[in-house]
Protein backbone atom coordinates (compact mmCIF):
# COMPACT_ATOMS: atom_id res chain seq x y z
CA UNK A 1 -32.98 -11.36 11.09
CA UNK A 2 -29.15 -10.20 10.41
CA UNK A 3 -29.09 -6.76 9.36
CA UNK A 4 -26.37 -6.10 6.91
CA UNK A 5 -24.45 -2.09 5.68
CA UNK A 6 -26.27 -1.19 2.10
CA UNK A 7 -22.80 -0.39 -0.21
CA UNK A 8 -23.87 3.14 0.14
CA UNK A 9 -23.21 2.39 3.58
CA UNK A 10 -19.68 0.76 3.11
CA UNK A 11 -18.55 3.69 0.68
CA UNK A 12 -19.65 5.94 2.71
CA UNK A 13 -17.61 4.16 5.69
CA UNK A 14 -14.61 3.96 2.92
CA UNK A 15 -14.34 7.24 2.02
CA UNK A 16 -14.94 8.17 5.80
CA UNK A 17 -11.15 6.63 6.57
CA UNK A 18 -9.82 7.20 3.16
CA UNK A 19 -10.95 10.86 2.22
CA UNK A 20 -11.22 10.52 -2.09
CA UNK A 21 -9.76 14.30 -2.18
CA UNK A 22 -7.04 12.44 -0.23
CA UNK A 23 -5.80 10.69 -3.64
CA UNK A 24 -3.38 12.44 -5.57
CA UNK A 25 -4.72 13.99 -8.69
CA UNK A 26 -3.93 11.38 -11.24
CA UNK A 27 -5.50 9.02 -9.33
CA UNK A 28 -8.98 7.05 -9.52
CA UNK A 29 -10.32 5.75 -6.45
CA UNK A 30 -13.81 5.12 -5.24
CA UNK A 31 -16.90 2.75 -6.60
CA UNK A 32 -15.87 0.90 -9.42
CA UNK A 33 -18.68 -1.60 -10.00
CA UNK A 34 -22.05 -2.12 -7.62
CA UNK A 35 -25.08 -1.16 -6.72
CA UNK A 36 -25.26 1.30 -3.66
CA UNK A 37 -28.68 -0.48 -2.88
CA UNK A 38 -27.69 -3.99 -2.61
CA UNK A 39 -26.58 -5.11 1.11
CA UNK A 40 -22.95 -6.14 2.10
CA UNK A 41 -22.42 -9.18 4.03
CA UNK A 42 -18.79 -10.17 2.87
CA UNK A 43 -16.40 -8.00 1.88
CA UNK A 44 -13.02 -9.34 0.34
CA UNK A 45 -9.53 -7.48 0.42
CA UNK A 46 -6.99 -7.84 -2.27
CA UNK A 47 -4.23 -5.78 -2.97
CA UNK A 48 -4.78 -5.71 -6.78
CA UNK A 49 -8.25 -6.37 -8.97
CA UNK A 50 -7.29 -9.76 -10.69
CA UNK A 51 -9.00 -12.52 -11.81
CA UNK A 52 -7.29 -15.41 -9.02
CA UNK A 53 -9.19 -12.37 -6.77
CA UNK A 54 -12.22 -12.56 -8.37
CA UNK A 55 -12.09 -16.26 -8.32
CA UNK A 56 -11.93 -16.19 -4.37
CA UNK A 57 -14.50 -13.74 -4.03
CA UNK A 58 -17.18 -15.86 -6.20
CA UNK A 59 -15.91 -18.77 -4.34
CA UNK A 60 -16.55 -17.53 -1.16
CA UNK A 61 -19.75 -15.08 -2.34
CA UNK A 62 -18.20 -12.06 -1.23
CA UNK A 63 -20.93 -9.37 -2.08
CA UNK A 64 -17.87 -6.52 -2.50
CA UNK A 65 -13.95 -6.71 -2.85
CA UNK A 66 -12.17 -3.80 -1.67
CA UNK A 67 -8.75 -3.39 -3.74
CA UNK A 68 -5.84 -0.98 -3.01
CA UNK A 69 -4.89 -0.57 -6.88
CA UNK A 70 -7.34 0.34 -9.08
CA UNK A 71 -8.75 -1.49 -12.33
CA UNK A 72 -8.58 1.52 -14.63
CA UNK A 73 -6.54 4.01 -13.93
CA UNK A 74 -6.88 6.01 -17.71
CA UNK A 75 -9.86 6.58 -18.89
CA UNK A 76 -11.76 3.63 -21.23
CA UNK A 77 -14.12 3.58 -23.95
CA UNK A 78 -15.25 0.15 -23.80
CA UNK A 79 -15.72 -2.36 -20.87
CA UNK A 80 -16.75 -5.02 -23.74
CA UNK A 81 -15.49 -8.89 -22.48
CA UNK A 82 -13.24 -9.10 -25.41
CA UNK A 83 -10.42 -7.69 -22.70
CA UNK A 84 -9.47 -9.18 -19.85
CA UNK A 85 -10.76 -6.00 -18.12
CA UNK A 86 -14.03 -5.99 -19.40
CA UNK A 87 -14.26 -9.64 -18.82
CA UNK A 88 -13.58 -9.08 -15.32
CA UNK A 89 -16.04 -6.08 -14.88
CA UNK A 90 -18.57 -8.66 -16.16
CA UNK A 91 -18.00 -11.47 -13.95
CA UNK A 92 -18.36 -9.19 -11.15
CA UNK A 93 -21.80 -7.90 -12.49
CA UNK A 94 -23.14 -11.05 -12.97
CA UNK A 95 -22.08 -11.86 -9.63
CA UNK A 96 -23.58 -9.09 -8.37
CA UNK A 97 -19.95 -8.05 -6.75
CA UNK A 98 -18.72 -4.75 -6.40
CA UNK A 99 -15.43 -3.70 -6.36
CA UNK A 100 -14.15 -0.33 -4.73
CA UNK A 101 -10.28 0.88 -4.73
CA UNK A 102 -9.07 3.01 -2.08
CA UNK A 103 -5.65 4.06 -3.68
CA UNK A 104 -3.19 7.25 -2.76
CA UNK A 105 -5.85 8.19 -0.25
CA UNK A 106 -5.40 4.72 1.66
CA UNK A 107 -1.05 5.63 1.30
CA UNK A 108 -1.65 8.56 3.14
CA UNK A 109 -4.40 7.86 5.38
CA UNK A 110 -3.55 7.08 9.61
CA UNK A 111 -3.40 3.50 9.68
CA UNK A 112 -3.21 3.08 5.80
CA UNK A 113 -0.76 1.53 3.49
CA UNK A 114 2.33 3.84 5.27
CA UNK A 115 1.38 3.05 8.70
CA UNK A 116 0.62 -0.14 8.19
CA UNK A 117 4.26 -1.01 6.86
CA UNK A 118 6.02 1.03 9.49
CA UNK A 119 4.06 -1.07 12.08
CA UNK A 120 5.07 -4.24 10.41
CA UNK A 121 9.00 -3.25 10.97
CA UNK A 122 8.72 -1.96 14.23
CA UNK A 123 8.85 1.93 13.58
CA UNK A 124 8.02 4.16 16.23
CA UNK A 125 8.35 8.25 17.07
CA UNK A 126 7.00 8.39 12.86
CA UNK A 127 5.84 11.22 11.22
CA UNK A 128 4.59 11.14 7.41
CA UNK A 129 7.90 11.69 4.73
CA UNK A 130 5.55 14.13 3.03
CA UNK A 131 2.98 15.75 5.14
CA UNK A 132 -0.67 16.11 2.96
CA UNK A 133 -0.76 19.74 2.55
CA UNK A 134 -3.78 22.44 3.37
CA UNK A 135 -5.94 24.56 1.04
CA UNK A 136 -3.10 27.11 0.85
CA UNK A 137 -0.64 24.56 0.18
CA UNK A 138 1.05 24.60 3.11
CA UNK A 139 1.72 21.32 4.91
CA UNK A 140 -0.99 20.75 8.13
CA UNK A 141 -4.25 20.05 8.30
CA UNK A 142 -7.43 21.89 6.96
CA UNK A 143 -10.84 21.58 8.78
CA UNK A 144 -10.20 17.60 9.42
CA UNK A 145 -9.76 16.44 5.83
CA UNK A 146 -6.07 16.52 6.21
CA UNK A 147 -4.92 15.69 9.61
CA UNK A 148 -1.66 16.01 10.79
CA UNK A 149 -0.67 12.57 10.45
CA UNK A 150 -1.62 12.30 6.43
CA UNK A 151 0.66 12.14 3.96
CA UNK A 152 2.71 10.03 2.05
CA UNK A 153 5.12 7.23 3.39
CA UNK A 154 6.72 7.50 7.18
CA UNK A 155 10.00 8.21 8.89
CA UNK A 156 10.32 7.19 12.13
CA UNK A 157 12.79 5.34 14.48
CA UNK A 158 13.55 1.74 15.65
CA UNK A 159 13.33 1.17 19.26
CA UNK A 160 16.73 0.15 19.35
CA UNK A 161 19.71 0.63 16.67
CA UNK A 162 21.22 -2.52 14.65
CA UNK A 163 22.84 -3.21 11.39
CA UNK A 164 21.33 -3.06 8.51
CA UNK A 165 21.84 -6.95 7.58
CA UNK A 166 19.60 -7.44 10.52
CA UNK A 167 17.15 -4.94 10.02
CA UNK A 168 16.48 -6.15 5.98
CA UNK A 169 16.24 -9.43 7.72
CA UNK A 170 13.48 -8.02 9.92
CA UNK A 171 11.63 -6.30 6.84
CA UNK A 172 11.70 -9.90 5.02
CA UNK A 173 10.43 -11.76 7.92
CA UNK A 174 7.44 -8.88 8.08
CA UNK A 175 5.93 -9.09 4.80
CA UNK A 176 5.14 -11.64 2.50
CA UNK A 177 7.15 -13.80 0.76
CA UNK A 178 8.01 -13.01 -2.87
CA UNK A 179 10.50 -14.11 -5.46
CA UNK A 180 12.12 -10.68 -5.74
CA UNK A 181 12.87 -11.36 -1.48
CA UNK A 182 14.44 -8.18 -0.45
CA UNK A 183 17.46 -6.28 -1.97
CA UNK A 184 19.93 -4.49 0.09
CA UNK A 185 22.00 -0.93 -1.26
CA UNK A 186 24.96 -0.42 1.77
CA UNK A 187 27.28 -1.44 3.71
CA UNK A 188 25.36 -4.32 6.09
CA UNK A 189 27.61 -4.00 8.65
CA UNK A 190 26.53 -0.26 9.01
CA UNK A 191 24.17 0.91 12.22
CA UNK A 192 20.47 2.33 11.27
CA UNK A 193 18.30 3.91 13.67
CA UNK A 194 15.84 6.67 11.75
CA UNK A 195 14.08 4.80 8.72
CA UNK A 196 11.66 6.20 6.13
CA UNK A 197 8.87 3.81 4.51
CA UNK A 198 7.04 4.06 1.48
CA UNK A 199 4.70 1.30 0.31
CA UNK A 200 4.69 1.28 -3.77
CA UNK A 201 6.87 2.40 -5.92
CA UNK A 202 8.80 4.99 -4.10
CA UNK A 203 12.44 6.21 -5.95
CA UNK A 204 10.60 9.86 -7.53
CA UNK A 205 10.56 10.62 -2.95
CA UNK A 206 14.52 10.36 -2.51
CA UNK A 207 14.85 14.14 -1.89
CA UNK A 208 12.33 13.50 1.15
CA UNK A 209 14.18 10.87 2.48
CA UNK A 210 17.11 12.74 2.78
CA UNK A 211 16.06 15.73 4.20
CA UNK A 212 14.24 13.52 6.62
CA UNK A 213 18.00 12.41 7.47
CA UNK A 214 16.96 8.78 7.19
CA UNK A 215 19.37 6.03 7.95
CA UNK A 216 17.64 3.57 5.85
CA UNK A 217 14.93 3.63 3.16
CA UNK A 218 12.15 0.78 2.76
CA UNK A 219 10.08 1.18 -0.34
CA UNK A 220 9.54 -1.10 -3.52
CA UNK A 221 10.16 -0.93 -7.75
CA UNK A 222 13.90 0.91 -7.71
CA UNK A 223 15.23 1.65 -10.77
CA UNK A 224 18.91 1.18 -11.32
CA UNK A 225 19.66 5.00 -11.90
CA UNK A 226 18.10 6.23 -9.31
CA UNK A 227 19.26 4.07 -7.00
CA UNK A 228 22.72 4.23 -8.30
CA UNK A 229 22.83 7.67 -8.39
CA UNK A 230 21.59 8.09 -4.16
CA UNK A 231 24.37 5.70 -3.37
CA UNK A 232 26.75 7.32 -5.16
CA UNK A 233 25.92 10.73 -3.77
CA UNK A 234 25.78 8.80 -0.21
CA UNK A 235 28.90 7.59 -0.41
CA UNK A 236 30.71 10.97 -1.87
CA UNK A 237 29.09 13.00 0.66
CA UNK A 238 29.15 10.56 3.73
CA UNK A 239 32.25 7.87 2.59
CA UNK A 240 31.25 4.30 2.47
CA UNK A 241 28.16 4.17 5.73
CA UNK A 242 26.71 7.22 4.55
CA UNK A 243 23.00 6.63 4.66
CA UNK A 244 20.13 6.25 3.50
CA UNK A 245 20.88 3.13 2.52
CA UNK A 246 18.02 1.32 0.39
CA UNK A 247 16.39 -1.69 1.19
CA UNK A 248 14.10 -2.36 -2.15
CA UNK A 249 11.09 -5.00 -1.54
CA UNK A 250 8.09 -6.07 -3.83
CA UNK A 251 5.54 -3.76 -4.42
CA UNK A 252 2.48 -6.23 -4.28
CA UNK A 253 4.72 -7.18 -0.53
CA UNK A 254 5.09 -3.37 0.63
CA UNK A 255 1.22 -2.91 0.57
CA UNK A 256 -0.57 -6.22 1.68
CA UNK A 257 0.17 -5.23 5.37
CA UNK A 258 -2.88 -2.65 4.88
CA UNK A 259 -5.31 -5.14 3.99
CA UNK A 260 -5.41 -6.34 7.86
CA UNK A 261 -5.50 -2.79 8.76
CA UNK A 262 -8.94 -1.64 6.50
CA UNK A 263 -10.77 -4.95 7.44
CA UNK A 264 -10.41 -4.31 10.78
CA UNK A 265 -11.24 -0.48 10.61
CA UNK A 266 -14.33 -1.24 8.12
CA UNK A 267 -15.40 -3.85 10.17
CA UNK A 268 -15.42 -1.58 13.60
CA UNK A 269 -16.92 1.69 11.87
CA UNK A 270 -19.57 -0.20 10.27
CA UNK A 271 -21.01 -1.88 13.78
CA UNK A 272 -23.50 0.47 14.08
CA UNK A 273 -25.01 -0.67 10.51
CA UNK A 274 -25.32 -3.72 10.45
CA UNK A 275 -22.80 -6.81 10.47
CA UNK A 276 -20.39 -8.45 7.68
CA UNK A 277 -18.05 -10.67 7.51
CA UNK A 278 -14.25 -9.74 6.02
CA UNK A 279 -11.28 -11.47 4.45
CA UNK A 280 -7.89 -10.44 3.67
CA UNK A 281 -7.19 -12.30 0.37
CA UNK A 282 -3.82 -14.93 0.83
CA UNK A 283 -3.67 -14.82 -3.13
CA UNK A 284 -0.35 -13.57 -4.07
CA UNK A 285 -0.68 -11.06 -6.67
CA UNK A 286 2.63 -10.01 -7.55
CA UNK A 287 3.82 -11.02 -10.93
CA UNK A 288 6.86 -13.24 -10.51
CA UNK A 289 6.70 -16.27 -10.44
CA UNK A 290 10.25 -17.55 -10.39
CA UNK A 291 13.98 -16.20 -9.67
CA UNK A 292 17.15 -17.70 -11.41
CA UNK A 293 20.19 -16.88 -9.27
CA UNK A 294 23.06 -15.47 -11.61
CA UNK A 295 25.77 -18.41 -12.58
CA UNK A 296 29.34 -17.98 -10.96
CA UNK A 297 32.31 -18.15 -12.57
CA UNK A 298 35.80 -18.54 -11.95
């Protein structure tokens, strides 16, 4: 007979790679639905808790889904299936499927969300943007909850300079498609070399980019002021090629290169407990659904 993890087993596994005290403090990350009891024998990965993911895990009788957003991230009062939350928390019940988010503690974490999108575009030589910092507050690590590579997002180098035409060309061929594609801030005849990467929403880190003396900046969800305003300073302080230059993707696109990354991790930690079976979920979450190109006019 097949032995199989318990979910205590799996969170246990989770929270081994993703440390919770990892997540920033506005955060909620952990067990969301699910009995630590029941055994695990498929576990499904989704970048966001949706219903189109809930439909695949039923339909394939996943026994957990592990999701990088979380379902409620404010506090509720009622998980009643008059909401579309509830009625997802329900279907999962009755399924007997749980559902655990590892968050800000998978951005930061080696080989989480940061790593896994540096990897995608060929970084190498990376460091994290902002390195997790100790019990005093300095940056470093403390007694192995914090190691030296946590943090959030990465700056690193390509192996070999280019333009930044071809280097957006190279993020959009890495991730998934999306209607958004990629936008480009810059001059794409310009040279990058030293890139930063942060997966999610990432214009409140430009400071950190900066003084990381990036080239180029890959994140996802720019705002037009903010971005307006770093090109503008760019450009008075370094003329027309003065970096970083932006390069805005998805955010649902920017994070799905994790997925691969945690099934394979989970998967090898959790040998030694028994066996399951995992899935990275194909299920494109991100909103849009359709792009209208602007009409030109003479």
């Amino acid at each position: 007979m097949t032995a199989h993890p318990t979910l205590a087993d799996v969170v246990r596994t989770l929270e081994a790679l993703y440390p919770p005290s990892t997540a920033e403090g506005w955060d909620a990350v952990g067990l969301v639905t699910g009995d630590p009891a029941q055994p695990v024998r498929k576990i499904l990965f989704a970048v966001d808790p949706v219903a189109t993911v809930a439909d695949e895990a039923i339909e394939w009788g996943a026994d957990l889904i592990v999701t990088h957003h979380p379902l409620f991230l404010r506090p509720v009062h009622s998980i009643a299936a008059t909401t579309f939350k509830g009625s997802l928390v329900h279907r999962l019940v009755r399924e007997g499927i749980g559902l655990y988010v590892a968050h800000t503690n998978a951005d930061a974490a080696p080989r989480g969300v940061a790593d896994a999108l540096a990897d995608a575009i060929g970084l190498v030589d990376r460091t994290p943007l902002v390195p997790a910092a100790g019990p005093s507050g300095s940056a470093g690590p403390d007694d192995g909850a914090h190691p030296a590579e946590t943090g959030i997002g990465r700056v690193g180098r390509l192996e070999e300079p280019t333009t930044l035409r071809t280097f957006a060309e190279r993020v959009a061929a890495a991730l998934p498609p999306t209607e958004q594609g990629v936008r480009v801030a810059g001059d794409l005849d310009a040279t990058v070399s030293t890139v930063a990467v942060v997966g999610g929403s990432g214009d409140s880190l430009f400071d950190a980019v900066r003084s990381a003396g990036a080239d180029v900046y890959v994140t996802a969800d720019l705002r037009h002021h903010p971005a307006s305003e770093l090109r503008e300073r760019a450009e008075f302080e370094g003329g027309a090629a003065g970096g970083p230059f932006l390069v805005d993707v998805a955010h649902f696109a920017s994070e799905w290169p994790w997925l691969r990354y945690a099934a394979a991790d989970l998967t090898e930690r959790l040998a030694d407990t028994g066996t399951v079976d995992t899935r990275v979920s194909i299920r494109r979450t991100d909103p849009w659904t359709a792009r209208i190109g602007s009409a030109h006019r003479a």
